[in-house]
Protein backbone atom coordinates (compact mmCIF):
# COMPACT_ATOMS: atom_id res chain seq x y z
CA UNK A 1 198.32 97.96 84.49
CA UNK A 2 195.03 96.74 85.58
CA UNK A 3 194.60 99.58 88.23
CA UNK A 4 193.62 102.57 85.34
CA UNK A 5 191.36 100.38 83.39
CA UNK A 6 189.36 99.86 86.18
CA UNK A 7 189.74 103.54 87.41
CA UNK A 8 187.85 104.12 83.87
CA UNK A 9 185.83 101.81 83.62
CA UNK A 10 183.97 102.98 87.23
CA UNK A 11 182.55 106.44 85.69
CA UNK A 12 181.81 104.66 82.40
CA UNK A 13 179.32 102.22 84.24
CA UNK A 14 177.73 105.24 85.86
CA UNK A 15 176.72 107.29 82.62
CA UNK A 16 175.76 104.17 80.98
CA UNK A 17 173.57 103.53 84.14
CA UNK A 18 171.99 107.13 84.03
CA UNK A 19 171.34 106.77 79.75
CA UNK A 20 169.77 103.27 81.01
CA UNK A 21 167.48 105.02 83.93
CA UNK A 22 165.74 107.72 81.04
CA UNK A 23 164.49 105.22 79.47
CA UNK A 24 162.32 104.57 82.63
CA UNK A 25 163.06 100.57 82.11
CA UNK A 26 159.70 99.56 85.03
CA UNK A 27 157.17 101.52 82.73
CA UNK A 28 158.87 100.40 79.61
CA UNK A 29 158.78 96.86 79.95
CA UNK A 30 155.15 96.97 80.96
CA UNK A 31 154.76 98.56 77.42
CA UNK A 32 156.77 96.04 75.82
CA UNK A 33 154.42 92.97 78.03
CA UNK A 34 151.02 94.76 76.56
CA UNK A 35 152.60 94.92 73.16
CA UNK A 36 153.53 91.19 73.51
CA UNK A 37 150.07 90.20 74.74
CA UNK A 38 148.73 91.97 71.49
CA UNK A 39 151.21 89.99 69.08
CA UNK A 40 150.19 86.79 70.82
CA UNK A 41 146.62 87.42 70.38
CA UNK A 42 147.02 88.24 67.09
CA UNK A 43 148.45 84.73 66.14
CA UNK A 44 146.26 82.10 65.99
CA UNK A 45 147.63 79.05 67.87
CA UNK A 46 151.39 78.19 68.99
CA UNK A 47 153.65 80.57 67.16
CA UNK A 48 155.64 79.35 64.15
CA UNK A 49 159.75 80.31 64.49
CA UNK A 50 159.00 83.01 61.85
CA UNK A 51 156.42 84.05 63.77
CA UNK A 52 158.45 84.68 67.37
CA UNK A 53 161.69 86.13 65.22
CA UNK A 54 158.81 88.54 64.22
CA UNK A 55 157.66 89.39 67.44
CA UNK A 56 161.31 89.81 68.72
CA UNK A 57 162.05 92.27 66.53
CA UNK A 58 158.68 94.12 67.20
CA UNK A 59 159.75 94.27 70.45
CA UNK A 60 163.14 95.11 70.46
CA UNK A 61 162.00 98.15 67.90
CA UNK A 62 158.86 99.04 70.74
CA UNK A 63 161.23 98.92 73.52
CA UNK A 64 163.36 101.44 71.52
CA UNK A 65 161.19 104.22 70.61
CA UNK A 66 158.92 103.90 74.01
CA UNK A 67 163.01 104.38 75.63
CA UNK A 68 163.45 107.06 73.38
CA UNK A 69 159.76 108.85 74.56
CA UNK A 70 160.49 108.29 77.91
CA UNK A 71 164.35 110.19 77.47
CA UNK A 72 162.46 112.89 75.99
CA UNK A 73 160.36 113.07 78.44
CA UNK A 74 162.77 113.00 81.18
CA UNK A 75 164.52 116.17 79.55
CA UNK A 76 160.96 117.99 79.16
CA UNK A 77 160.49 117.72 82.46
CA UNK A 78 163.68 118.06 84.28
CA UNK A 79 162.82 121.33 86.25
CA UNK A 80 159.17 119.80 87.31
CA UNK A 81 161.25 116.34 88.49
CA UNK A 82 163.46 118.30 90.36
CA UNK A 83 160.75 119.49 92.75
CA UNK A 84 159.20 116.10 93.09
CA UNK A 85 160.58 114.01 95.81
CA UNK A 86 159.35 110.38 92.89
CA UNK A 87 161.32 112.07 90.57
CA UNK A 88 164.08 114.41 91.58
CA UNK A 89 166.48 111.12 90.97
CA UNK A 90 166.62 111.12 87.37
CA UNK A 91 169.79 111.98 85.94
CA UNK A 92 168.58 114.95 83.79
CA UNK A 93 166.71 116.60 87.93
CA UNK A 94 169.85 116.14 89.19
CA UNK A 95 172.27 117.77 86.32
CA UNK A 96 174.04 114.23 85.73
CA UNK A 97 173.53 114.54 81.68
CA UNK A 98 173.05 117.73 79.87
CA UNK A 99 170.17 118.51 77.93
CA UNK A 100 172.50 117.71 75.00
CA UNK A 101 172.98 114.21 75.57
CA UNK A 102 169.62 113.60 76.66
CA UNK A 103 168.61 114.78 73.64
CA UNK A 104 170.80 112.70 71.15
CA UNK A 105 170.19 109.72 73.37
CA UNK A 106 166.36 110.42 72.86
CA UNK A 107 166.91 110.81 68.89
CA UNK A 108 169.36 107.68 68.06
CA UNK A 109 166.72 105.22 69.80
CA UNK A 110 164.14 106.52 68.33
CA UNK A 111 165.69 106.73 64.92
CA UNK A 112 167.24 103.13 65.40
CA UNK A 113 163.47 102.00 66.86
CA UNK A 114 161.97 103.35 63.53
CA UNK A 115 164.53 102.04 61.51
CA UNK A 116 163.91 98.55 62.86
CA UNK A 117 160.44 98.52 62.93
CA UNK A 118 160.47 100.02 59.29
CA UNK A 119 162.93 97.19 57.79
CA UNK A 120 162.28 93.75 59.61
CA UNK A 121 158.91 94.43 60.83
CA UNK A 122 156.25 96.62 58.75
CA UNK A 123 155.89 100.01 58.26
CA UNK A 124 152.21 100.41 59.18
CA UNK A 125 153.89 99.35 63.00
CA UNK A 126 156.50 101.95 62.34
CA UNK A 127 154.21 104.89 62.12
CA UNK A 128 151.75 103.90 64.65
CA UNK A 129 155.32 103.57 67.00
CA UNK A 130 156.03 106.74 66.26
CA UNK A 131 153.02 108.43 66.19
CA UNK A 132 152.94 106.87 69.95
CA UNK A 133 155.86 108.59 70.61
CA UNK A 134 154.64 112.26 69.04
CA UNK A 135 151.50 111.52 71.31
CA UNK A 136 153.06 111.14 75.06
CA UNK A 137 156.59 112.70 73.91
CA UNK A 138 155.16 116.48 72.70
CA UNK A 139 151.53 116.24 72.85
CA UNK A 140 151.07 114.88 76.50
CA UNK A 141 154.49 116.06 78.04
CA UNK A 142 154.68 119.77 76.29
CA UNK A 143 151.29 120.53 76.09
CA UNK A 144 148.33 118.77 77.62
CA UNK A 145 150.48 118.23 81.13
CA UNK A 146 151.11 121.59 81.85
CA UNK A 147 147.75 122.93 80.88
CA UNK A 148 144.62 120.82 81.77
CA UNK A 149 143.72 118.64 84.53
CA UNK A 150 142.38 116.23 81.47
CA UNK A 151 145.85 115.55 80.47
CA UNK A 152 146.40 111.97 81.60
CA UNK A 153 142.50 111.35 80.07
CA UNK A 154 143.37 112.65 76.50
CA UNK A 155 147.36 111.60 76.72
CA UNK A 156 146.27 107.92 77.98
CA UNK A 157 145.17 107.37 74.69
CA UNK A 158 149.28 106.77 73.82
CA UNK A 159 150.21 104.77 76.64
CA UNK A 160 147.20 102.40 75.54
CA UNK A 161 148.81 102.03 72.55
CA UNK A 162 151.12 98.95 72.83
CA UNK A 163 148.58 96.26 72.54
CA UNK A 164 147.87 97.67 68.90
CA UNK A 165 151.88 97.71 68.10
CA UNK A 166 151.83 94.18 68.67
CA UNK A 167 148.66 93.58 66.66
CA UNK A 168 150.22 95.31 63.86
CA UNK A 169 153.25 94.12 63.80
CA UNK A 170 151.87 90.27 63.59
CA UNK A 171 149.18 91.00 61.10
CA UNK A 172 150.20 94.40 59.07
CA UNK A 173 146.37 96.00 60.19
CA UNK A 174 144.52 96.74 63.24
CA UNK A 175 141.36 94.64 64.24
CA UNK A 176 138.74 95.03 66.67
CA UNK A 177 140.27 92.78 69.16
CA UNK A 178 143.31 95.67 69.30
CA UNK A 179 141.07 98.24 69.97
CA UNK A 180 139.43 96.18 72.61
CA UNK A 181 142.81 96.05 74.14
CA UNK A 182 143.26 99.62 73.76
CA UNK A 183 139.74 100.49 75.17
CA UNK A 184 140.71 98.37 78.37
CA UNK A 185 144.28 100.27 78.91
CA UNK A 186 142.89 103.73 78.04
CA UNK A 187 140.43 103.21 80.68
CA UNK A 188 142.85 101.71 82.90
CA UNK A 189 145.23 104.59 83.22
CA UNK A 190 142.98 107.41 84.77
CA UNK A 191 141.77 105.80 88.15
CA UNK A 192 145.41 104.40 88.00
CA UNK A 193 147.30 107.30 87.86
CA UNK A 194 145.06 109.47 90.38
CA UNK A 195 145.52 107.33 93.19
CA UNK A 196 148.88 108.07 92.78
CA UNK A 197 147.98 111.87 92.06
CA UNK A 198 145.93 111.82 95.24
CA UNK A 199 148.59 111.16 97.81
CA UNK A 200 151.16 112.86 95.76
CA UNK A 201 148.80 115.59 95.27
CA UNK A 202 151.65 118.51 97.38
CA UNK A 203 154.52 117.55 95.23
CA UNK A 204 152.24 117.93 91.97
CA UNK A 205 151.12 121.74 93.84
CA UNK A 206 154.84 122.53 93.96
CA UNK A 207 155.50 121.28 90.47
CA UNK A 208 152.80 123.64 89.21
CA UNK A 209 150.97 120.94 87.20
CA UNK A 210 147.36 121.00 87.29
CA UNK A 211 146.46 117.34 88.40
CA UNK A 212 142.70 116.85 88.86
CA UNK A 213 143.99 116.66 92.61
CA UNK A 214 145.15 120.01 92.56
CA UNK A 215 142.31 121.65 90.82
CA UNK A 216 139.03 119.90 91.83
CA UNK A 217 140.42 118.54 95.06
CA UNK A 218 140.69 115.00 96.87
CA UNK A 219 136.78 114.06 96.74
CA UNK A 220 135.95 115.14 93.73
CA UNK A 221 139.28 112.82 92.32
CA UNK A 222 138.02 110.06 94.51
CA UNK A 223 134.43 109.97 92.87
CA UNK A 224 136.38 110.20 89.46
CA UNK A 225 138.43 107.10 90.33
CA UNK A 226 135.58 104.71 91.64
CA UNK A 227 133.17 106.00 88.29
CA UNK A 228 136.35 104.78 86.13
CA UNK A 229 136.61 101.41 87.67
CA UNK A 230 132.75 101.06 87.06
CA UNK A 231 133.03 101.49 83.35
CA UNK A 232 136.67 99.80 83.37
CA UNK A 233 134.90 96.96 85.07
CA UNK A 234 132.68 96.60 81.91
CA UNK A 235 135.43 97.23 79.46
CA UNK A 236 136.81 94.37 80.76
CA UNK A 237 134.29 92.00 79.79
CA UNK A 238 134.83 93.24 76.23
CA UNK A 239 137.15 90.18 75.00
CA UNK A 240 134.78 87.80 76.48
CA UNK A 241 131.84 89.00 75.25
CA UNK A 242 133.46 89.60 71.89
CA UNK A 243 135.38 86.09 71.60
CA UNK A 244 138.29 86.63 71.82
CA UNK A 245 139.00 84.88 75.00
CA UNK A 246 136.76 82.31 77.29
CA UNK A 247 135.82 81.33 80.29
CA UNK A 248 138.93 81.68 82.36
CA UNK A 249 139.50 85.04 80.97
CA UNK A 250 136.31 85.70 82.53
CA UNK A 251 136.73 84.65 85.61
CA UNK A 252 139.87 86.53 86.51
CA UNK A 253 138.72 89.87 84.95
CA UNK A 254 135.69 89.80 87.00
CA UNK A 255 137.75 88.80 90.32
CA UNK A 256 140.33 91.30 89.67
CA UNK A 257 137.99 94.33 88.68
CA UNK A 258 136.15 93.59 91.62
CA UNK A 259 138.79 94.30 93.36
CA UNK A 260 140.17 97.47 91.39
CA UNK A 261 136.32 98.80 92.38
CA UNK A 262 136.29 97.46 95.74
CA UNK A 263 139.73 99.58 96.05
CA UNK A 264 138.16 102.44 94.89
CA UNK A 265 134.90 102.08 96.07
CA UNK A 266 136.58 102.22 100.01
CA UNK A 267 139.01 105.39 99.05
CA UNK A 268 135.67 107.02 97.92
CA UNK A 269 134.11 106.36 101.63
CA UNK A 270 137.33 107.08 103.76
CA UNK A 271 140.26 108.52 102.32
CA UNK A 272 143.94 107.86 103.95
CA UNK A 273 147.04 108.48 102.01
CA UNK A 274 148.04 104.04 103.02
CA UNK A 275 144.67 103.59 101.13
CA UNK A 276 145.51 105.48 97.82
CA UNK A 277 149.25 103.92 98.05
CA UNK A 278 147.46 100.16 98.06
CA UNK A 279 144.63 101.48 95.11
CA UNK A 280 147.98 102.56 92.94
CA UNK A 281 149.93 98.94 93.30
CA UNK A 282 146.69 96.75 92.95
CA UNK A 283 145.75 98.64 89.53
CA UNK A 284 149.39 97.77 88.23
CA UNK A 285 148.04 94.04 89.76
CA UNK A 286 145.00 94.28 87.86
CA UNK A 287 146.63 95.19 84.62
CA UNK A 288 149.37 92.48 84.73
CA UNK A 289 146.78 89.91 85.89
CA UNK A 290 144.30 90.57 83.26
CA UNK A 291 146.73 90.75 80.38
CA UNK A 292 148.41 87.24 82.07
CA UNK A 293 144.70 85.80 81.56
CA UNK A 294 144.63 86.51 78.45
CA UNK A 295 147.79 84.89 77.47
CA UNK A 296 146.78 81.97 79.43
CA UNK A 297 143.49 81.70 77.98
CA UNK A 298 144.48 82.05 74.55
CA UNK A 299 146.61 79.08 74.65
CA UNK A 300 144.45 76.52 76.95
CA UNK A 301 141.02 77.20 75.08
């Protein structure tokens, strides 16, 4: 009796697993960590148990529509993945789930994100969630992508969104310490995603998508990443200077921008494909670290 159940149960687990993978859970949960950092921030002192039922719900609502972008997103792009040797694994490249299913699966999260947000958080959250989603689901993926080298410039503007979810969702507005968040992230994401571009520059050629690789070259994208990291660097003394965080804050955002520039400043001089490889995983380092620090901070000062 046991052998059919488990005969089922075998393909079940794999489908689930390939729903589970469009949701792209690494760049997900880094969304649903910056959102965190904002609802943290935005609560003055240790959290009361209303307040962290609050933020669980934010999150679990985040995590829902930024899994339902990123389905979207995998079914946008399916014939571009397919050519790229990062991406030609995802289920929708490979013709594991139909455009169909990717579809519904996009829609139900999103629609049970909204829903969430809508009834146990606020709706102001709600509509800046989805908004997010409009903004890197159609905006970025279906048009800016496929037409400008700019695209991950103007479309950065959604994935720096998370830090003002979790603002909103604490305090039912949007302050100037969220958009000092969302200045740092916005910043963040071009010199971060062109190191990548750089040494992935002949699958983005083959793809057909106009990365500032492609169409201004390697040097020109190198002098583009180390002038980003110069005004990131300063962005990053923003919550500092503003007072929102202190003196340990300060300490780590200068060490690890120093070294986001000091990456970029040596792929500027010599380029190697190793070097752009290292640049990419220290600005996920310097990201992570800096939004750490400002956890830690807010709790010690």
């Amino acid at each position: 009796m046991s052998t059919p159940a488990s005969t089922h149960a075998l393909p079940t687990l794999g489908v689930l697993r390939q729903f589970y993978a469009l949701t792209k859970p690494r760049v997900v949960q880094l969304i649903v960590f910056c959102a965190l950092i904002g609802m943290v921030l935005a609560v003055p002192g240790v959290p009361s148990l209303a307040d962290l039922r609050q933020g669980l719900l934010a999150c679990a609502g985040i995590w829902l529509v930024a899994g339902a972008a990123a389905a979207f997103n995998c079914l946008v792009e399916k014939g571009i993945d397919a050519k790229m040797r990062r991406t030609a694994w995802r289920p929708t490249a490979r013709g594991q789930l139909s455009d169909r299913q990717a579809l519904i699966f996009s829609a139900v999260l999103c629609a049970l994100g909204s829903g969430l947000l809508w009834v146990a958080v606020n709706p102001l959250t709600m509509w800046l969630t989805f908004a997010t989603f409009v903004g890197y689901a159609v905006i970025y993926t279906v048009i800016l992508k496929p037409l400008t080298p700019q695209n991950i410039v103007i479309g950065g503007a959604s994935g720096a969104m998370p830090p003002v979810l979790g603002w909103a969702a604490m305090t039912g507005d949007v302050g100037p310490e969220a958009l000092i968040l969302f200045l740092i992230i916005f910043l963040w994401t071009p010199p971060h995603f062109w190191a990548l571009a750089l040494y992935r520059v002949e699958d983005y050629r083959k793809a057909g998508l106009p990365m500032l690789p492609v169409t201004h070259g390697n040097e020109f994208t190198r002098l583009q990443v180390l002038l980003y990291t110069f005004i990131l660097f300063a962005a990053c003394l923003m919550p500092f200077i503003y007072g929102m965080s202190g003196w340990l804050y300060l300490a780590v955002a200068v060490a690890v921008s120093f070294g986001f520039t000091g990456y970029a400043f040596a792929l500027w001089r010599n380029y190697s494909d190793a070097l752009a490889r290292r640049t990419f995983r220290f600005s996920l380092i310097h990201l992570s670290v800096l939004f750490a620090a400002l956890l830690l901070d807010h709790y010690l000062r």
